[in-house]
C-alpha atoms as a PDB file:
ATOM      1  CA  UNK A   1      69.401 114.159  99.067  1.00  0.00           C
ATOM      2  CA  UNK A   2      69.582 111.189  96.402  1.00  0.00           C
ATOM      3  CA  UNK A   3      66.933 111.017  93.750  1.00  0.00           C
ATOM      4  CA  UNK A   4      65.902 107.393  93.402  1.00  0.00           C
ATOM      5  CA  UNK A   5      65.616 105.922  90.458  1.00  0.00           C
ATOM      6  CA  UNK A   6      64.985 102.438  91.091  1.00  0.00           C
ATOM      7  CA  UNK A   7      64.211 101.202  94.723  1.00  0.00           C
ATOM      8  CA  UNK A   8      63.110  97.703  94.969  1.00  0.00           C
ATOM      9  CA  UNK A   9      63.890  95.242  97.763  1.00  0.00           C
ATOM     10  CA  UNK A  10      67.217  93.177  96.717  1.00  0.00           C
ATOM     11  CA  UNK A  11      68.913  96.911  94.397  1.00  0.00           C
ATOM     12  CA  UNK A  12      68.499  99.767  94.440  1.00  0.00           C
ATOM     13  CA  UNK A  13      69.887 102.284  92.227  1.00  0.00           C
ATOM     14  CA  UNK A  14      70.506 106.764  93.149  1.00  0.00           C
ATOM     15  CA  UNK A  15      71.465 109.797  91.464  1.00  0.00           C
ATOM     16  CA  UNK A  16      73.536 111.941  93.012  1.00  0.00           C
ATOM     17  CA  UNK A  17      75.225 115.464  92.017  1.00  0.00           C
ATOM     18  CA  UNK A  18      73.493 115.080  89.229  1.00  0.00           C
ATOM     19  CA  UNK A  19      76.084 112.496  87.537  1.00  0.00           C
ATOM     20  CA  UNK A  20      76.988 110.126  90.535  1.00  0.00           C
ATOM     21  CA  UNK A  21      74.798 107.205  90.487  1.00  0.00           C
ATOM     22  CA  UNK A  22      75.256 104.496  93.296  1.00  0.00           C
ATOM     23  CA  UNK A  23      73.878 100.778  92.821  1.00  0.00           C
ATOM     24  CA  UNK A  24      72.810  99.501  96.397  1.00  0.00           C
ATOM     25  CA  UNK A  25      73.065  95.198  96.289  1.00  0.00           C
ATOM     26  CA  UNK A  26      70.647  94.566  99.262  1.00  0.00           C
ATOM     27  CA  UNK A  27      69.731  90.720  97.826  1.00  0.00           C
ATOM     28  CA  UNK A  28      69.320  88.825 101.527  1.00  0.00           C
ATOM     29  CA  UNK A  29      71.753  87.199 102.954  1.00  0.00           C
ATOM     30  CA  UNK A  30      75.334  87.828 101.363  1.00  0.00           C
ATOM     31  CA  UNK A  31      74.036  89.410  97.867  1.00  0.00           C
ATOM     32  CA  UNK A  32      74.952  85.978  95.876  1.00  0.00           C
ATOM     33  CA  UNK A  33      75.154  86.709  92.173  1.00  0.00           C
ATOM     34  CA  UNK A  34      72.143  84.067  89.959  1.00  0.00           C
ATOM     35  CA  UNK A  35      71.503  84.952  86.368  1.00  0.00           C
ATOM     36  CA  UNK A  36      68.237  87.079  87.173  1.00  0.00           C
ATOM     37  CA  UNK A  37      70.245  88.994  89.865  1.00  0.00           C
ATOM     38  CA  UNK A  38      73.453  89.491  87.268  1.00  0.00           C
ATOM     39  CA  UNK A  39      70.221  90.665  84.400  1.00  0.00           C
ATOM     40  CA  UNK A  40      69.063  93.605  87.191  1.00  0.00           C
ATOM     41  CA  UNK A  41      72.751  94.628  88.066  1.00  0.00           C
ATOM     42  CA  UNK A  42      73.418  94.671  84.174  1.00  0.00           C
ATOM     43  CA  UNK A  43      69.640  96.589  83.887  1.00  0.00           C
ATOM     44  CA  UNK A  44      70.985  99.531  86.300  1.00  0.00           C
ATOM     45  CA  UNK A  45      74.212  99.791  84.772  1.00  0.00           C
ATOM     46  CA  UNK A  46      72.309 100.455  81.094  1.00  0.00           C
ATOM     47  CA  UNK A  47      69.630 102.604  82.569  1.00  0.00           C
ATOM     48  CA  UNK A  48      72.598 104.751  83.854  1.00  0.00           C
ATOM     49  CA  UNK A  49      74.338 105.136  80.715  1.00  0.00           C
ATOM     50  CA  UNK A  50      70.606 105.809  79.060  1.00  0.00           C
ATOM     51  CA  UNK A  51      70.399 108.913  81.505  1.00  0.00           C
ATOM     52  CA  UNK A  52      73.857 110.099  81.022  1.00  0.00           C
ATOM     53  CA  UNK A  53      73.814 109.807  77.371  1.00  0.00           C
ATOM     54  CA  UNK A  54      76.826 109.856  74.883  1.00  0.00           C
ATOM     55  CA  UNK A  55      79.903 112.216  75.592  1.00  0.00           C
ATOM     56  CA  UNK A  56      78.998 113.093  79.462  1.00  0.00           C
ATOM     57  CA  UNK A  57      80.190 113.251  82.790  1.00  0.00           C
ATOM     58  CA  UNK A  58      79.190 110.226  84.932  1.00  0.00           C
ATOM     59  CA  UNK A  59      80.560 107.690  87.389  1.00  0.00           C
ATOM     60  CA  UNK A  60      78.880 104.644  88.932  1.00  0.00           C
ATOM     61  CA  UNK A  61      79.656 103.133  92.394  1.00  0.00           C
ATOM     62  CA  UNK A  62      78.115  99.634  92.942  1.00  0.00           C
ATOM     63  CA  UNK A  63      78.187  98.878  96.755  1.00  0.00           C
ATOM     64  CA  UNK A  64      76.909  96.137  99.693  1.00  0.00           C
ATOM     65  CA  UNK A  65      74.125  97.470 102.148  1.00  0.00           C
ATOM     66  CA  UNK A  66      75.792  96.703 105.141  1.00  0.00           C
ATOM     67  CA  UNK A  67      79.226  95.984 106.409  1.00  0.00           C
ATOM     68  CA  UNK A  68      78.933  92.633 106.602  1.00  0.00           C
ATOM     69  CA  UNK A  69      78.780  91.836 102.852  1.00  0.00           C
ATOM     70  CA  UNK A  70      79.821  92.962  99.889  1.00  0.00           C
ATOM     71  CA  UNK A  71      79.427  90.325  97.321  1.00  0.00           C
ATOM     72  CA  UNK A  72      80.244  86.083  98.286  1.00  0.00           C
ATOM     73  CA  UNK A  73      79.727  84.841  95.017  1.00  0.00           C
ATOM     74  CA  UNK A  74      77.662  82.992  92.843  1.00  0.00           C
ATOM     75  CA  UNK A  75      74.674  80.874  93.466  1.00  0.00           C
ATOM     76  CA  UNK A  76      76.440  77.844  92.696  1.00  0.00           C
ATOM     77  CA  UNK A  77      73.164  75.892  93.466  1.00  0.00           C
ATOM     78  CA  UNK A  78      71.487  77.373  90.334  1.00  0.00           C
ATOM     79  CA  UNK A  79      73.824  75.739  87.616  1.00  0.00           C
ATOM     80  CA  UNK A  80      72.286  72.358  88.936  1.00  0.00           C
ATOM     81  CA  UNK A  81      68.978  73.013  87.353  1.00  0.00           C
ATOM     82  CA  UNK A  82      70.621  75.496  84.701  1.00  0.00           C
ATOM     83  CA  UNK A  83      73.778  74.645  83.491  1.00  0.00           C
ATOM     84  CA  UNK A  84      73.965  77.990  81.223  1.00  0.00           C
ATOM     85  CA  UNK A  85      73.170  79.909  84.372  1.00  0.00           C
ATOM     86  CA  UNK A  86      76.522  81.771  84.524  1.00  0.00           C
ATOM     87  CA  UNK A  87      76.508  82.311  80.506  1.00  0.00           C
ATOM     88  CA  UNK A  88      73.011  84.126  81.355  1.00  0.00           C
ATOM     89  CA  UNK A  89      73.686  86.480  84.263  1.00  0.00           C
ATOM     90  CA  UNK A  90      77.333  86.292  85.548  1.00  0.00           C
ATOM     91  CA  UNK A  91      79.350  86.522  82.308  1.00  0.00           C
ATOM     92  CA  UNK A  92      77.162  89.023  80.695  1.00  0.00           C
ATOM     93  CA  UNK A  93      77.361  91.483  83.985  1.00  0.00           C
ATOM     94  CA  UNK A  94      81.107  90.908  83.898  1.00  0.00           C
ATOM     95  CA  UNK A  95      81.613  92.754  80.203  1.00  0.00           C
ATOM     96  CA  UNK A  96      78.678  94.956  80.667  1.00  0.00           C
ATOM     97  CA  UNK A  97      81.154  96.787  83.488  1.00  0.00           C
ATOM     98  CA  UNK A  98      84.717  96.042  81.580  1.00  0.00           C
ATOM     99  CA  UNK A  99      82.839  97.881  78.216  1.00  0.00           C
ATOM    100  CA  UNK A 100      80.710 100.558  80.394  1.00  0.00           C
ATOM    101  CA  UNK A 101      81.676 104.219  79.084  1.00  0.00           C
ATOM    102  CA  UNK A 102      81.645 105.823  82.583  1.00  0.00           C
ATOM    103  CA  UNK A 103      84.244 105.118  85.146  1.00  0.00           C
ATOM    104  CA  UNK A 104      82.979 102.636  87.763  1.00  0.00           C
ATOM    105  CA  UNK A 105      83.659 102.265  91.783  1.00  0.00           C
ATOM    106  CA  UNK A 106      83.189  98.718  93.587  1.00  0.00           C
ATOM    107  CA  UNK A 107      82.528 100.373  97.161  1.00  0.00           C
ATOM    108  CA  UNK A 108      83.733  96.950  99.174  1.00  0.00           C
ATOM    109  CA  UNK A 109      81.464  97.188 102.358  1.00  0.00           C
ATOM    110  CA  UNK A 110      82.535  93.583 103.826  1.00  0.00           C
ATOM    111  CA  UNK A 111      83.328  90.072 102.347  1.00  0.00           C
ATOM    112  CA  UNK A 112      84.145  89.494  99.312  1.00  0.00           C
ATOM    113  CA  UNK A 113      84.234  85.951  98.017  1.00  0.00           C
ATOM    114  CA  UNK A 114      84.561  83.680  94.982  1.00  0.00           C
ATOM    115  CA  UNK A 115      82.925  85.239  91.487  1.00  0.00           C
ATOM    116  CA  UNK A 116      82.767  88.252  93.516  1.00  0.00           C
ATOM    117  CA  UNK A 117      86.399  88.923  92.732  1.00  0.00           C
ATOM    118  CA  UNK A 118      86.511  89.331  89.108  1.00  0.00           C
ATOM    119  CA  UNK A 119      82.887  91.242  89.583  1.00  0.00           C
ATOM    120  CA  UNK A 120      85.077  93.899  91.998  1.00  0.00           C
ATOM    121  CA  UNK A 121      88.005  93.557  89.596  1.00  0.00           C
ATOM    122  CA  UNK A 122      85.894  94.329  86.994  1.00  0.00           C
ATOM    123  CA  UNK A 123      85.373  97.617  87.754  1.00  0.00           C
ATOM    124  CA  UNK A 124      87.912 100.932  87.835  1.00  0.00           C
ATOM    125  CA  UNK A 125      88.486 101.847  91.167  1.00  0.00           C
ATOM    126  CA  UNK A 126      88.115  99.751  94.538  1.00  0.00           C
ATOM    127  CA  UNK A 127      87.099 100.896  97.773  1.00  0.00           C
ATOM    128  CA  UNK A 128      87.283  98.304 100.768  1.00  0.00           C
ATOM    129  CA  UNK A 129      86.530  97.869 104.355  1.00  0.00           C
ATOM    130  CA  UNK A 130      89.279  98.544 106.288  1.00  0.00           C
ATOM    131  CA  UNK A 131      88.263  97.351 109.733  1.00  0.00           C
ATOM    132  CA  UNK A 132      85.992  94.236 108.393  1.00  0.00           C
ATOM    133  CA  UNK A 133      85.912  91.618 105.775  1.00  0.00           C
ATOM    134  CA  UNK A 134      88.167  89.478 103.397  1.00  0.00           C
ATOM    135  CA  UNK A 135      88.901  89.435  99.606  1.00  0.00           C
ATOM    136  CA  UNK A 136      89.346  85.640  98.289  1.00  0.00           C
ATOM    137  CA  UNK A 137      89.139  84.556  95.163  1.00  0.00           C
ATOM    138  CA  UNK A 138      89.740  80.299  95.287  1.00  0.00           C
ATOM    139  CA  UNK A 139      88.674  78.436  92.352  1.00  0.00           C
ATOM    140  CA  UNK A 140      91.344  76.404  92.762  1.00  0.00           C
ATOM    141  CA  UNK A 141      89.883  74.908  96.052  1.00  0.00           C
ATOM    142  CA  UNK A 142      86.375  74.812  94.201  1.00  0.00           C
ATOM    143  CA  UNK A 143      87.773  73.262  91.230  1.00  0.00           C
ATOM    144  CA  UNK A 144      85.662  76.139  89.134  1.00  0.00           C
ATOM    145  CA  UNK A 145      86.925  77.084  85.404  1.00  0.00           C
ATOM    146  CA  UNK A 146      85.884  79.179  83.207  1.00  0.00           C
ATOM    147  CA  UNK A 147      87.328  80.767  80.082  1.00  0.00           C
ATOM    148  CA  UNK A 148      88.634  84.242  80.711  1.00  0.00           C
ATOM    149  CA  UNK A 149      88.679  83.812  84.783  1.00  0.00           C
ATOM    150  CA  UNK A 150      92.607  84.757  84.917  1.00  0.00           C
ATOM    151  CA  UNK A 151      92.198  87.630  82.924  1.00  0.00           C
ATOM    152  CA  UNK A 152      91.729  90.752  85.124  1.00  0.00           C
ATOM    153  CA  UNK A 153      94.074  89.649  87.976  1.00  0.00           C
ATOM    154  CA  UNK A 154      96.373  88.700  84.928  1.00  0.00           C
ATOM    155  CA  UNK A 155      96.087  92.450  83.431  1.00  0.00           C
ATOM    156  CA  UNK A 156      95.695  94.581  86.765  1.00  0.00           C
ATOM    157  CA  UNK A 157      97.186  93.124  89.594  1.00  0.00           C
ATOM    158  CA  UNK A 158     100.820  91.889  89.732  1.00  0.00           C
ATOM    159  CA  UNK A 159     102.257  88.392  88.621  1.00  0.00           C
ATOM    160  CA  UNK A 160     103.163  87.389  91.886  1.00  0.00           C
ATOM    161  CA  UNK A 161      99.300  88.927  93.569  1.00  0.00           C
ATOM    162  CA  UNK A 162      97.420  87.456  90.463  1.00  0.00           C
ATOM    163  CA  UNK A 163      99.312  84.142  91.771  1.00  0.00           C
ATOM    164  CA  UNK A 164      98.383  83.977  94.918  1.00  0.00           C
ATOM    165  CA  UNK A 165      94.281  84.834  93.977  1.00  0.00           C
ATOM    166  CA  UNK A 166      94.226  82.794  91.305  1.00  0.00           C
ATOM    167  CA  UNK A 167      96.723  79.798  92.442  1.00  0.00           C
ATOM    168  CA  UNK A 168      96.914  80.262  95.709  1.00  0.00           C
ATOM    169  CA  UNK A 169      93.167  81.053  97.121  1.00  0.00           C
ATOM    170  CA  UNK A 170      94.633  83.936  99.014  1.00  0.00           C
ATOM    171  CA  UNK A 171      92.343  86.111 101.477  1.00  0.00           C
ATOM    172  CA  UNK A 172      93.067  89.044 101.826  1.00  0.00           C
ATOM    173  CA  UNK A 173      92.403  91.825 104.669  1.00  0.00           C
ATOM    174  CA  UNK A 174      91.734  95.367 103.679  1.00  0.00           C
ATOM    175  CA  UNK A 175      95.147  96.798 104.500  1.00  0.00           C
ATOM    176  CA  UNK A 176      96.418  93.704 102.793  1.00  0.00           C
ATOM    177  CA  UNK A 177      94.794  94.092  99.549  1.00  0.00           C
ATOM    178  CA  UNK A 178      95.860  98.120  99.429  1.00  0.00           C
ATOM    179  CA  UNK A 179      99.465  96.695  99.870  1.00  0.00           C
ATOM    180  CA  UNK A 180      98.933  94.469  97.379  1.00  0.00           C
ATOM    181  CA  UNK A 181      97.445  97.023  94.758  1.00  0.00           C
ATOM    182  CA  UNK A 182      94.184  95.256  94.573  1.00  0.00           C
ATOM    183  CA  UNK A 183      92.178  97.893  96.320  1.00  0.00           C
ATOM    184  CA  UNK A 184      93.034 101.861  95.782  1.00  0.00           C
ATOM    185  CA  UNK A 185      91.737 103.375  98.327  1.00  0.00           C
ATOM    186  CA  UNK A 186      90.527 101.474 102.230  1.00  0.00           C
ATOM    187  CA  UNK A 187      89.042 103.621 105.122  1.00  0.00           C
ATOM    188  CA  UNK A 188      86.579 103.083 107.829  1.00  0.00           C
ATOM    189  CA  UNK A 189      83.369 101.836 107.655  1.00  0.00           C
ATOM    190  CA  UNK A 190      81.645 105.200 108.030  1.00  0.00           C
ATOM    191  CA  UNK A 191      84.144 107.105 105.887  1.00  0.00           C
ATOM    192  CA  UNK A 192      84.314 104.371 103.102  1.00  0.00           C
ATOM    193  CA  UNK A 193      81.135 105.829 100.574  1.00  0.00           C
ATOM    194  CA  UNK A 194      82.561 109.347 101.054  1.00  0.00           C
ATOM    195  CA  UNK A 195      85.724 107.939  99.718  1.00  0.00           C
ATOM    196  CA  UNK A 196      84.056 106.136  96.918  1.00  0.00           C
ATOM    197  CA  UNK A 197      82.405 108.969  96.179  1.00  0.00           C
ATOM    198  CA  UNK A 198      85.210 111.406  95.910  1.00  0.00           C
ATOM    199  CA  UNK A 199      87.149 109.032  93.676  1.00  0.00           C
ATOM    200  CA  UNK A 200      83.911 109.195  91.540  1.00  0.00           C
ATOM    201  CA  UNK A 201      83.568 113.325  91.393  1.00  0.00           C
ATOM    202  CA  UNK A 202      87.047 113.035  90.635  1.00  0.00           C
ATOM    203  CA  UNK A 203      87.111 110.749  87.461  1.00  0.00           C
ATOM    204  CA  UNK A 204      83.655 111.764  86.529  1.00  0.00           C
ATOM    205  CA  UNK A 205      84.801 114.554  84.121  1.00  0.00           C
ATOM    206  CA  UNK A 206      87.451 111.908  82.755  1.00  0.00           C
ATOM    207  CA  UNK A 207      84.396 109.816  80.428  1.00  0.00           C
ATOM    208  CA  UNK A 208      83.347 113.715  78.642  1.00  0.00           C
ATOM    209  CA  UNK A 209      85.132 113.339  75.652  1.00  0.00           C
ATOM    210  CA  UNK A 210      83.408 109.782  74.997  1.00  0.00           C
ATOM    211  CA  UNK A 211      86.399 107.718  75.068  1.00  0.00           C
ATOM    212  CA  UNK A 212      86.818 106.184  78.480  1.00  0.00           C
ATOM    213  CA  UNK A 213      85.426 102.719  77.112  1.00  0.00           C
ATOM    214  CA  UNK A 214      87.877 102.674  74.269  1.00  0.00           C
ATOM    215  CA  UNK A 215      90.833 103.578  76.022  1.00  0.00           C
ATOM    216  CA  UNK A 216      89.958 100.834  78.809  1.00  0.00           C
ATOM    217  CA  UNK A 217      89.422  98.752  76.385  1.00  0.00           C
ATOM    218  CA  UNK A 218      93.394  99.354  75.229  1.00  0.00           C
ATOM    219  CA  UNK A 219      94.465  97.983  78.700  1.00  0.00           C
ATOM    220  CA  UNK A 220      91.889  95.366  79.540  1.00  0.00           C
ATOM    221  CA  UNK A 221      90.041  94.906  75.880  1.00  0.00           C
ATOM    222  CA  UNK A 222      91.481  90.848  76.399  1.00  0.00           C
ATOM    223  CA  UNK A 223      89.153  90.214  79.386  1.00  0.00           C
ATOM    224  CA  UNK A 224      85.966  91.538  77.794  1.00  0.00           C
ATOM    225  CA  UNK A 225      86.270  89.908  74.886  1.00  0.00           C
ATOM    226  CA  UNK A 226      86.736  86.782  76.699  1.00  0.00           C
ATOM    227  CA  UNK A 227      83.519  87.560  78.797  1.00  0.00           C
ATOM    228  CA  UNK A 228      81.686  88.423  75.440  1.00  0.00           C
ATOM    229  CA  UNK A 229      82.674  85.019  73.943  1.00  0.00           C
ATOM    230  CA  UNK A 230      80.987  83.334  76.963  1.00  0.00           C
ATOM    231  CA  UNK A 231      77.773  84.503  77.409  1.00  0.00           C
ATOM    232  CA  UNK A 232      74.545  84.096  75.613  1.00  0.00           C
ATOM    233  CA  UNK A 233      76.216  80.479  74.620  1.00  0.00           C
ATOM    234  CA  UNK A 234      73.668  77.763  74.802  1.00  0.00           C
ATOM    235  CA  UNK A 235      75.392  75.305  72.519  1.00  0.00           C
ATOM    236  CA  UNK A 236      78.291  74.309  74.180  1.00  0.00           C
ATOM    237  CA  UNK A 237      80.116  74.069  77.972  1.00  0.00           C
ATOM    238  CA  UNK A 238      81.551  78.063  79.177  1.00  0.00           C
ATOM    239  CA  UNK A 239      83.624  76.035  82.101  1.00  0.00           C
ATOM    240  CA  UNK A 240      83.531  73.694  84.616  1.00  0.00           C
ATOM    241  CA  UNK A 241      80.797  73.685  87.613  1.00  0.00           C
ATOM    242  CA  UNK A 242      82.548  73.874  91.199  1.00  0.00           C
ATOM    243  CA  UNK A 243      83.308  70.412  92.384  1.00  0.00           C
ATOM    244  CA  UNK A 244      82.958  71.672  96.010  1.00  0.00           C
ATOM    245  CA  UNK A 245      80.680  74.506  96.849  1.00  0.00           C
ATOM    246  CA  UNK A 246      80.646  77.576  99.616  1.00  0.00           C
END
């Protein structure tokens, strides 16, 4: 069994083998990202590398509760009342996972929409549905900006896949996005967290010599310093708001 180490009603956060820890989004209805949401997700992912500590083994998979969901997005109602929400919550989350120093699983349980795309992108390895839900990532149909938003698809995915996300507004099935290389690994609904977490046993060991963070940083280092430049910014714009909303 699990040992819990946080449990509340929208996360949750378990420890298991000792050096697996899995991040449970449960935030009613479609776990929509705001800035205090983004601040909890970012709060497990540093109590987990608290616990592991420098030079260990670890692995992290963040996953939806249900099949339904994984992740549609941001709250794009917030930014009406606070225009910095994103450079709070979203950004921030965003290079927490590019610069964490343990490998990291996005266990894709069902839909996947929006800012959820660079949050799944984000991290190492992706697990998805195969028999339920989409992957879309249209900010061209929302008219949504924001420095940095082309840079994962850009670095991991190729030119003519991180044209039809980015350009295109492309939505993708499971067995689609494995085709595509944007997933590594699909399987069925009840077999999908025992593949996440064998993917995580496996790489586990890989973060021991305390590099894993650096040497990410040598393929992707361009998107989290993008990320970094964005958040915490009060002063100034970090992109357009969505001109249409979903």
């Amino acid at each position: 069994m699990p040992d819990s180490i946080i449990n509340e009603s929208d996360l949750a956060l378990d420890r298991y083998d000792g050096n697996i820890f899995v991040i449970t989004m449960r935030k009613a209805p479609e776990n929509r990202l705001n800035s205090a949401y983004a601040q909890k997700l970012i709060g497990a992912f540093n109590t987990v590398r608290k616990i592991l500590g420098p030079d260990s083994d670890g692995a992290v998979i963040t996953k939806g509760n249900d099949t339904k969901f994984w992740c549609t997005g941001l709250e794009l109602d917030e930014s009406d009342s606070n225009p910095f929400a994103n450079s709070e919550g979203f950004f921030p989350l965003l290079a927490t996972i590019v610069d964490f120093p343990f490998p990291t699983i996005a266990l894709i349980t069902g839909h996947t929409f929006g800012g959820a795309g660079p949050f799944a992108l984000s991290h190492d390895y992706r697990v998805m549905n195969s028999q339920r839900g989409y992957f879309s990532m249209p900010p061209i149909n929302l008219g949504l900006h924001f420095p940095g938003i082309g840079t994962l698809p850009r670095l991991k995915l190729q030119p003519q896949v991180a044209r039809k996300m980015l350009l295109e507004a492309h939505r993708w099935t499971g067995k689609e996005a494995l085709e595509d290389g944007i997933v590594d690994a699909v399987a069925e609904p009840e077999k999908m967290f025992d593949a996440a977490m064998e993917l995580a046993r496996k790489w586990a060991p890989k973060a021991k010599m305390g590099v894993y963070s650096v040497l990410r940083n040598e393929l992707y280092g361009e998107a989290g310093k993008a990320f970094r430049e964005i958040s915490y910014v009060h002063g100034k714009s970090t992109g357009n708001p969505a001109k249409a909303k979903i």
